[in-house]
Protein backbone atom coordinates (compact mmCIF):
# COMPACT_ATOMS: atom_id res chain seq x y z
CA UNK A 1 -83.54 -115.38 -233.38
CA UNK A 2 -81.45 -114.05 -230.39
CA UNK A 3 -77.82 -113.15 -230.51
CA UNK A 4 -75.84 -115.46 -227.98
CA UNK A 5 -74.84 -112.08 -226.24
CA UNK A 6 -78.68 -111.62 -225.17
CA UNK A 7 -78.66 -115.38 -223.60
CA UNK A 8 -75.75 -114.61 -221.49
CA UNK A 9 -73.24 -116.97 -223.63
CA UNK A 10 -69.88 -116.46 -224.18
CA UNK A 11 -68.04 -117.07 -227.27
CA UNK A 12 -66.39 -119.81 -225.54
CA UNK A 13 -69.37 -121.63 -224.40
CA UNK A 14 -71.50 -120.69 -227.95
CA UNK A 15 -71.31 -124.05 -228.39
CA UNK A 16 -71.42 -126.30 -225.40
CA UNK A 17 -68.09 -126.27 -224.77
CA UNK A 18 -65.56 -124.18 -223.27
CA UNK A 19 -61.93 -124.39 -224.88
CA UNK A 20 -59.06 -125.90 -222.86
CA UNK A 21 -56.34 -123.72 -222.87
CA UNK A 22 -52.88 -125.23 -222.79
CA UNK A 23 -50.40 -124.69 -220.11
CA UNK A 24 -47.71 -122.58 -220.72
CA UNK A 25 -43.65 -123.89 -220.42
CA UNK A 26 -42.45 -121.75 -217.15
CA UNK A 27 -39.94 -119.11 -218.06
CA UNK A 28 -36.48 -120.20 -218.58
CA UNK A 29 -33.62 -118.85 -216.34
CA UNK A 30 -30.78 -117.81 -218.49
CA UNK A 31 -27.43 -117.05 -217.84
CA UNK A 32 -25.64 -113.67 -219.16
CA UNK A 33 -22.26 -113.03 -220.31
CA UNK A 34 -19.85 -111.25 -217.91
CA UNK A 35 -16.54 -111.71 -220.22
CA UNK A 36 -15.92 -112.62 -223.20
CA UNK A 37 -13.17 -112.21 -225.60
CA UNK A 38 -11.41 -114.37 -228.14
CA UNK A 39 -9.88 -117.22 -228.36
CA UNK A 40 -6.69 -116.44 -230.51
CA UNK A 41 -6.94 -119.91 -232.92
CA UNK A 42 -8.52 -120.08 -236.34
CA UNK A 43 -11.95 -121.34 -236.10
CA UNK A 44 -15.56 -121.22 -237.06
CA UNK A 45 -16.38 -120.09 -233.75
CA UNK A 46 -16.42 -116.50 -232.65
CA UNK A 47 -15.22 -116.29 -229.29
CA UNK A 48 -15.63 -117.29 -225.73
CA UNK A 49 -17.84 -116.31 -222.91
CA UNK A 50 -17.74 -116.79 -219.57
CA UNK A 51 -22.00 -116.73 -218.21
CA UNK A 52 -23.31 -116.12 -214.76
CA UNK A 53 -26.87 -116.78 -213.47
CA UNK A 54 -28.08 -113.88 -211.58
CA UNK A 55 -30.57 -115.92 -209.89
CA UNK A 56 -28.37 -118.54 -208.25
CA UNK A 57 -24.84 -117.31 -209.04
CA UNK A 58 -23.90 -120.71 -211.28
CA UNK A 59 -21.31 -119.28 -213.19
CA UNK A 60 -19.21 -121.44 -216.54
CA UNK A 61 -15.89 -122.07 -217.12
CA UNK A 62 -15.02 -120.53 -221.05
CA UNK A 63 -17.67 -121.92 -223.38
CA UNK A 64 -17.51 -120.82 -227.03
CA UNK A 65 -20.28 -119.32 -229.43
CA UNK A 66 -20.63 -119.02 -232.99
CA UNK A 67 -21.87 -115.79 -233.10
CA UNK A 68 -22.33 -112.34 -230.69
CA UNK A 69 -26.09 -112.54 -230.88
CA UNK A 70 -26.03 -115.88 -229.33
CA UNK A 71 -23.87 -115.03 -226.88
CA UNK A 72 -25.41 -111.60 -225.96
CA UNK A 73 -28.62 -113.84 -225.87
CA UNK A 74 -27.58 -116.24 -223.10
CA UNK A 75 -27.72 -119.77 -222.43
CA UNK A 76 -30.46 -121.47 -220.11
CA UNK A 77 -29.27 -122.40 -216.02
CA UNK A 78 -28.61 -126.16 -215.86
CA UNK A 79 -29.36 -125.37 -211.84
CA UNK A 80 -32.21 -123.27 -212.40
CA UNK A 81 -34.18 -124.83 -214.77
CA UNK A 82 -35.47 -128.34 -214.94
CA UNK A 83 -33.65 -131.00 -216.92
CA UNK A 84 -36.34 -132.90 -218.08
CA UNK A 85 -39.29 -131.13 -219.53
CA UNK A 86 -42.98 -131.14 -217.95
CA UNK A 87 -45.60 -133.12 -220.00
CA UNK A 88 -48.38 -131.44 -220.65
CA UNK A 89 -51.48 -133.14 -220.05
């Protein structure tokens, strides 16, 4: 018996068939914080930020966030980034 290396077979094709990779969602363009602060009332969230795409300069009015992680995070470009996502075949 010969290993499948010696034939000049690939793992993927060990088999008779070559695996069909799926495509990948693009990258997402997020926004970043460039103020924040808070909000002065008593509520469950824990501030508001004010975002800016650096790719197309959208910028927010004062949108609140539960937590600092989320903010520092971002939030994704409504021009930027497609508002209905890509089937994948």
């Amino acid at each position: 018996m010969t290993s499948p290396a010696a034939e000049g077979k690939t793992p993927d094709d060990l088999f008779g068939f070559t695996r069909q990779r799926k495509k990948s969602a693009g990258r997402r363009v997020l926004m970043h914080v460039i103020d924040a602060g808070d909000h002065g009332c008593v509520s469950d969230d824990a501030g508001i930020a004010v975002y800016k795409c650096g790719r197309c300069g959208h910028e927010t009015d004062w949108t609140p966030f539960r937590t600092f992680t989320e903010a520092k995070r971002g939030i994704p470009c409504p021009k930027c980034n497609p508002t209905t996502p890509q089937a994948s075949p």
